[in-house]
Protein backbone atom coordinates (compact mmCIF):
# COMPACT_ATOMS: atom_id res chain seq x y z
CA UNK A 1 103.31 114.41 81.11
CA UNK A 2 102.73 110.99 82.89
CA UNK A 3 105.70 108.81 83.48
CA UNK A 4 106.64 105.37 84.19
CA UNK A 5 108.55 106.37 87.61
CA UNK A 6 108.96 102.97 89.73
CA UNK A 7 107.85 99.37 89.77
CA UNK A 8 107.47 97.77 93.42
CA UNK A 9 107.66 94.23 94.46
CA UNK A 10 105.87 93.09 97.51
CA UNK A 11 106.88 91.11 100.38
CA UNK A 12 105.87 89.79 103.40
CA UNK A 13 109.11 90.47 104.86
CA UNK A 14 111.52 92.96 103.60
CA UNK A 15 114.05 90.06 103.83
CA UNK A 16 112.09 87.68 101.58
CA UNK A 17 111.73 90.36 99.02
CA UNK A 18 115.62 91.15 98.54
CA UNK A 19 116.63 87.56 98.58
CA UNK A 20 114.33 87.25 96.03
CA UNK A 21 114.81 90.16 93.70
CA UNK A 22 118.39 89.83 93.86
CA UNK A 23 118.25 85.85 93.20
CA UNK A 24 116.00 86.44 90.35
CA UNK A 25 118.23 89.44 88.96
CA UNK A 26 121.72 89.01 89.88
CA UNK A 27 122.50 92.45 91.39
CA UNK A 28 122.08 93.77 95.33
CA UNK A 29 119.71 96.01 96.36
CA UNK A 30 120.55 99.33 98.35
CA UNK A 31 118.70 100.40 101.37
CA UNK A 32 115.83 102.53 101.38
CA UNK A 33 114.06 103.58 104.75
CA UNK A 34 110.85 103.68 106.82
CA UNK A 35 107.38 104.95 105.54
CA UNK A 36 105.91 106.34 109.54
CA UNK A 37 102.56 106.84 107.67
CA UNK A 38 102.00 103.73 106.45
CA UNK A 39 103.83 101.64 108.78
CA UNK A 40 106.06 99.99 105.33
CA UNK A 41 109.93 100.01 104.68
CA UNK A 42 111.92 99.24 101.58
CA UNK A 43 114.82 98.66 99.73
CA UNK A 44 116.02 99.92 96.06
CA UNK A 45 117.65 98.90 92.98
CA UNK A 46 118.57 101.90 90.44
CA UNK A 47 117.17 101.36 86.78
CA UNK A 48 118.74 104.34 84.94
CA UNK A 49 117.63 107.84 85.00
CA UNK A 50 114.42 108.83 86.90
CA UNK A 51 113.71 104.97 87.00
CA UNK A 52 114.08 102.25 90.06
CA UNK A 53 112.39 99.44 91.65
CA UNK A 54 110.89 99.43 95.18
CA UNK A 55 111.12 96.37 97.49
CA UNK A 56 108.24 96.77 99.87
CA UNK A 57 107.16 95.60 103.17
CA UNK A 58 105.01 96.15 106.36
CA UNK A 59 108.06 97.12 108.89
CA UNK A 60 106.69 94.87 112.07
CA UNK A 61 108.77 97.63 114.35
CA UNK A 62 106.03 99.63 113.20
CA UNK A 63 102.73 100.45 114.61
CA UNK A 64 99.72 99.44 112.48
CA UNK A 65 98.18 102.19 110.85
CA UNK A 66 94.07 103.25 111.57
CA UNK A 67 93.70 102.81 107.57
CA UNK A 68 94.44 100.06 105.28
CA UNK A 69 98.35 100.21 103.95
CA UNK A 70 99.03 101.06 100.09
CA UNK A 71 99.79 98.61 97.42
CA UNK A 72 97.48 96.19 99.71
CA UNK A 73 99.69 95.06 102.02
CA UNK A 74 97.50 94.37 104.67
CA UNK A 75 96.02 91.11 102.39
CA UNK A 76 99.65 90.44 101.06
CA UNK A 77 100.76 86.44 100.91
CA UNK A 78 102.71 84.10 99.14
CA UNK A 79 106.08 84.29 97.91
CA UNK A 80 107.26 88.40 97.23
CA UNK A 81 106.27 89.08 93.48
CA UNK A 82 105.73 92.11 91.39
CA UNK A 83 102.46 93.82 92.50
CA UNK A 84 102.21 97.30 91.54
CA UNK A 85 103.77 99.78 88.79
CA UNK A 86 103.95 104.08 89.49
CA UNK A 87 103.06 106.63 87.52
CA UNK A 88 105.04 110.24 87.95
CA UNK A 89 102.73 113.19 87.20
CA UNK A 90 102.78 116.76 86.85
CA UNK A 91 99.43 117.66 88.88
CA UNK A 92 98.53 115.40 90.97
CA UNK A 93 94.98 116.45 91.73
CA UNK A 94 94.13 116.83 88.39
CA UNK A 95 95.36 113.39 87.59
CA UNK A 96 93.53 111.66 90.23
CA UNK A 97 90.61 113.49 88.71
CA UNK A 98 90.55 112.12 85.18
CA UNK A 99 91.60 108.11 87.03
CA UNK A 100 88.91 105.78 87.66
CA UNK A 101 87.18 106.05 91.12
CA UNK A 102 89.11 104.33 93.77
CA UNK A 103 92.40 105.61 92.24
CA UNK A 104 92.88 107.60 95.58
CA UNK A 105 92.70 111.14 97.40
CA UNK A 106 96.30 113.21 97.70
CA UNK A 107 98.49 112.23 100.84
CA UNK A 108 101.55 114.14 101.20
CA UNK A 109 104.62 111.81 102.56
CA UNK A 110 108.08 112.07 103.47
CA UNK A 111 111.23 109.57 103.91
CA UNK A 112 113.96 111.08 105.17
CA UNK A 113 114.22 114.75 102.64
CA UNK A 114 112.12 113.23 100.16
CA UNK A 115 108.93 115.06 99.97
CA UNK A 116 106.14 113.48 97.58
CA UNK A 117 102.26 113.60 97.19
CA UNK A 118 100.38 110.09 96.15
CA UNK A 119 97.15 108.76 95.80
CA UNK A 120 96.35 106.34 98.39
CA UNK A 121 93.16 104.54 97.42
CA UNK A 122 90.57 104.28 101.00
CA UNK A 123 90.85 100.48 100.88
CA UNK A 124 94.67 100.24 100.10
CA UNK A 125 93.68 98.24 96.38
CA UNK A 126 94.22 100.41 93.38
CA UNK A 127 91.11 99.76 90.37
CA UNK A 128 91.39 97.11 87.78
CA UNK A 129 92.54 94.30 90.67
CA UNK A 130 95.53 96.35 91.75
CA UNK A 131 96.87 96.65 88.27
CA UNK A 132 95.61 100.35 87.91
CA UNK A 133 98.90 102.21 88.69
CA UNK A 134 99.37 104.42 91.64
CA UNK A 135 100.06 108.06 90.52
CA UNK A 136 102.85 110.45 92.45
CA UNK A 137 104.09 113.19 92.84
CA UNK A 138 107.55 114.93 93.71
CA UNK A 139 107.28 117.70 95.78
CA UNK A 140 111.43 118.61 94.96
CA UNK A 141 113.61 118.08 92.09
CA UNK A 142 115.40 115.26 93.90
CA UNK A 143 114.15 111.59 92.74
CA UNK A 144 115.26 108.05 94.64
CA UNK A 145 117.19 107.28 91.47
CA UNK A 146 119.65 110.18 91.97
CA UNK A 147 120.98 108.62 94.71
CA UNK A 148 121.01 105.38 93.36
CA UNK A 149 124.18 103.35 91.85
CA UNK A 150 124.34 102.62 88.29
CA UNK A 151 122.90 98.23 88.95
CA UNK A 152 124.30 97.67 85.35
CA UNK A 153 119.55 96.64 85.20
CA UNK A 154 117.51 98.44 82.61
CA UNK A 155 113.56 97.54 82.08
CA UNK A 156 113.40 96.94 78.92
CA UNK A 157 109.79 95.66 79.43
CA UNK A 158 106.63 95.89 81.21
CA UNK A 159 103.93 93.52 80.28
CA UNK A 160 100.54 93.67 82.07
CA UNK A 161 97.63 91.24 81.61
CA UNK A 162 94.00 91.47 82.68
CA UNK A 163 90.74 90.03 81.63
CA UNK A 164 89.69 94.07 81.04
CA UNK A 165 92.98 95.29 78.68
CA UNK A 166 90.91 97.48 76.99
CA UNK A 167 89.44 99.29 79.69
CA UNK A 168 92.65 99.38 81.58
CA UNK A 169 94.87 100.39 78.43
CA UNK A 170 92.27 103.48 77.58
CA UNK A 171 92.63 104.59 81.23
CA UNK A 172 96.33 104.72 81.60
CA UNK A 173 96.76 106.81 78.90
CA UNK A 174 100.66 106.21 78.82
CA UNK A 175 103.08 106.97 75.99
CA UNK A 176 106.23 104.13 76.85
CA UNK A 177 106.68 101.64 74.22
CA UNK A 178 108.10 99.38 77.24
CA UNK A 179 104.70 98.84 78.24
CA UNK A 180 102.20 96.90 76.87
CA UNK A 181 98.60 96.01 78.28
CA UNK A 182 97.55 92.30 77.08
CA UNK A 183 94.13 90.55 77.82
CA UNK A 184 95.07 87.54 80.17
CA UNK A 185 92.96 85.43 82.38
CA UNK A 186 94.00 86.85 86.21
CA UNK A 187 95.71 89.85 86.51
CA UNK A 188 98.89 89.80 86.58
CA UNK A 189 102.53 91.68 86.21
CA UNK A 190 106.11 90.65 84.25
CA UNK A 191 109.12 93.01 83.89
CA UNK A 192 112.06 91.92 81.65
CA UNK A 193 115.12 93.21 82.52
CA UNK A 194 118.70 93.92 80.28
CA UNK A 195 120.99 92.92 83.36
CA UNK A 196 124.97 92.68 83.70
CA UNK A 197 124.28 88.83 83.06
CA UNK A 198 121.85 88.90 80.29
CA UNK A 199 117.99 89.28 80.21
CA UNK A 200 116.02 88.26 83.00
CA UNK A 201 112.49 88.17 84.40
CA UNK A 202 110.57 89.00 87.55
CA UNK A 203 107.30 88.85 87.48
């Protein structure tokens, strides 16, 4: 069964991205680690069970990759915002199979003992503008969130918009009454947010 499993805001510097996130939600983010594969780091806030949010950067101590980065990082600018949303599945392959084309091949990846397989799309930029959402896998039974501290944060909310809603909602084929798939000019992403100091957005 598919599952909402993170939500990742990209930066152009890890830096920028925590400043942000934490300015625009009150709480401090914990640090993640170093993605060797794709030349990225991050840093994490805990959402509840099975649930977190990714701050996500190219790590300049890192050489460049021969392929194009995920989340399309390579074309990142502008202020960090909330660019992509993940997906949790049971079978991988067979999920990438039934997404529209350009959703990725399999890559197996590691950070530190965490052991995953994701679909990386050839060109780094998932279908539907980016706002198709990456699909993983967990190779163990151990998820970021486990380590995580309790931020007091819950997504309550997570609003898409696109010119193609239809087409993108029949795709996705999600069952999370948090999520809802609206027809909007430019694509774009919101998340709402039950915090320790009342509701807030990031988008």
């Amino acid at each position: 069964m598919r599952a909402l499993d993170h939500i990742a805001v990209s930066a152009s510097t890890l830096e920028d991205g925590i400043r942000a996130v934490q300015a625009a939600l009150g709480v401090s983010l914990q640090p993640g680690g170093k993605h060797s594969y794709m030349g990225t780091h991050n840093a994490l806030l805990g959402l509840g069970p099975d649930l977190y949010l990714e701050v996500i950067a190219v790590d300049p101590a890192a050489p460049r990759p021969a392929y194009p980065r995920w989340f399309d990082l390579d074309h990142f600018s502008g202020p960090p915002r909330l660019t992509n949303w993940i997906l949790r599945v049971p079978d991988l392959d067979a999920a990438l199979a039934q997404s529209p084309e350009g959703t990725g091949r399999p890559v197996s990846l590691a950070r530190g003992d965490f052991r995953w397989r994701m679909g990386v799309p050839a060109d780094g930029r998932l279908p539907f503008d980016n706002l198709y959402p990456a699909l993983i896998q967990w190779q163990e039974a151990m998820h970021p969130s486990d380590r995580l501290p309790d931020s007091g944060c819950r997504l309550v909310g997570l609003e898409l918009f696109h010119p193609q809603a239809v087409a993108l909602r029949r795709t996705v084929d999600l069952d999370d009454p948090r999520i809802t798939i609206s027809e909007g000019p430019a694509p774009r992403l919101r998340a709402l947010f039950e915090t320790p100091d009342g509701q807030k957005i990031l988008e």
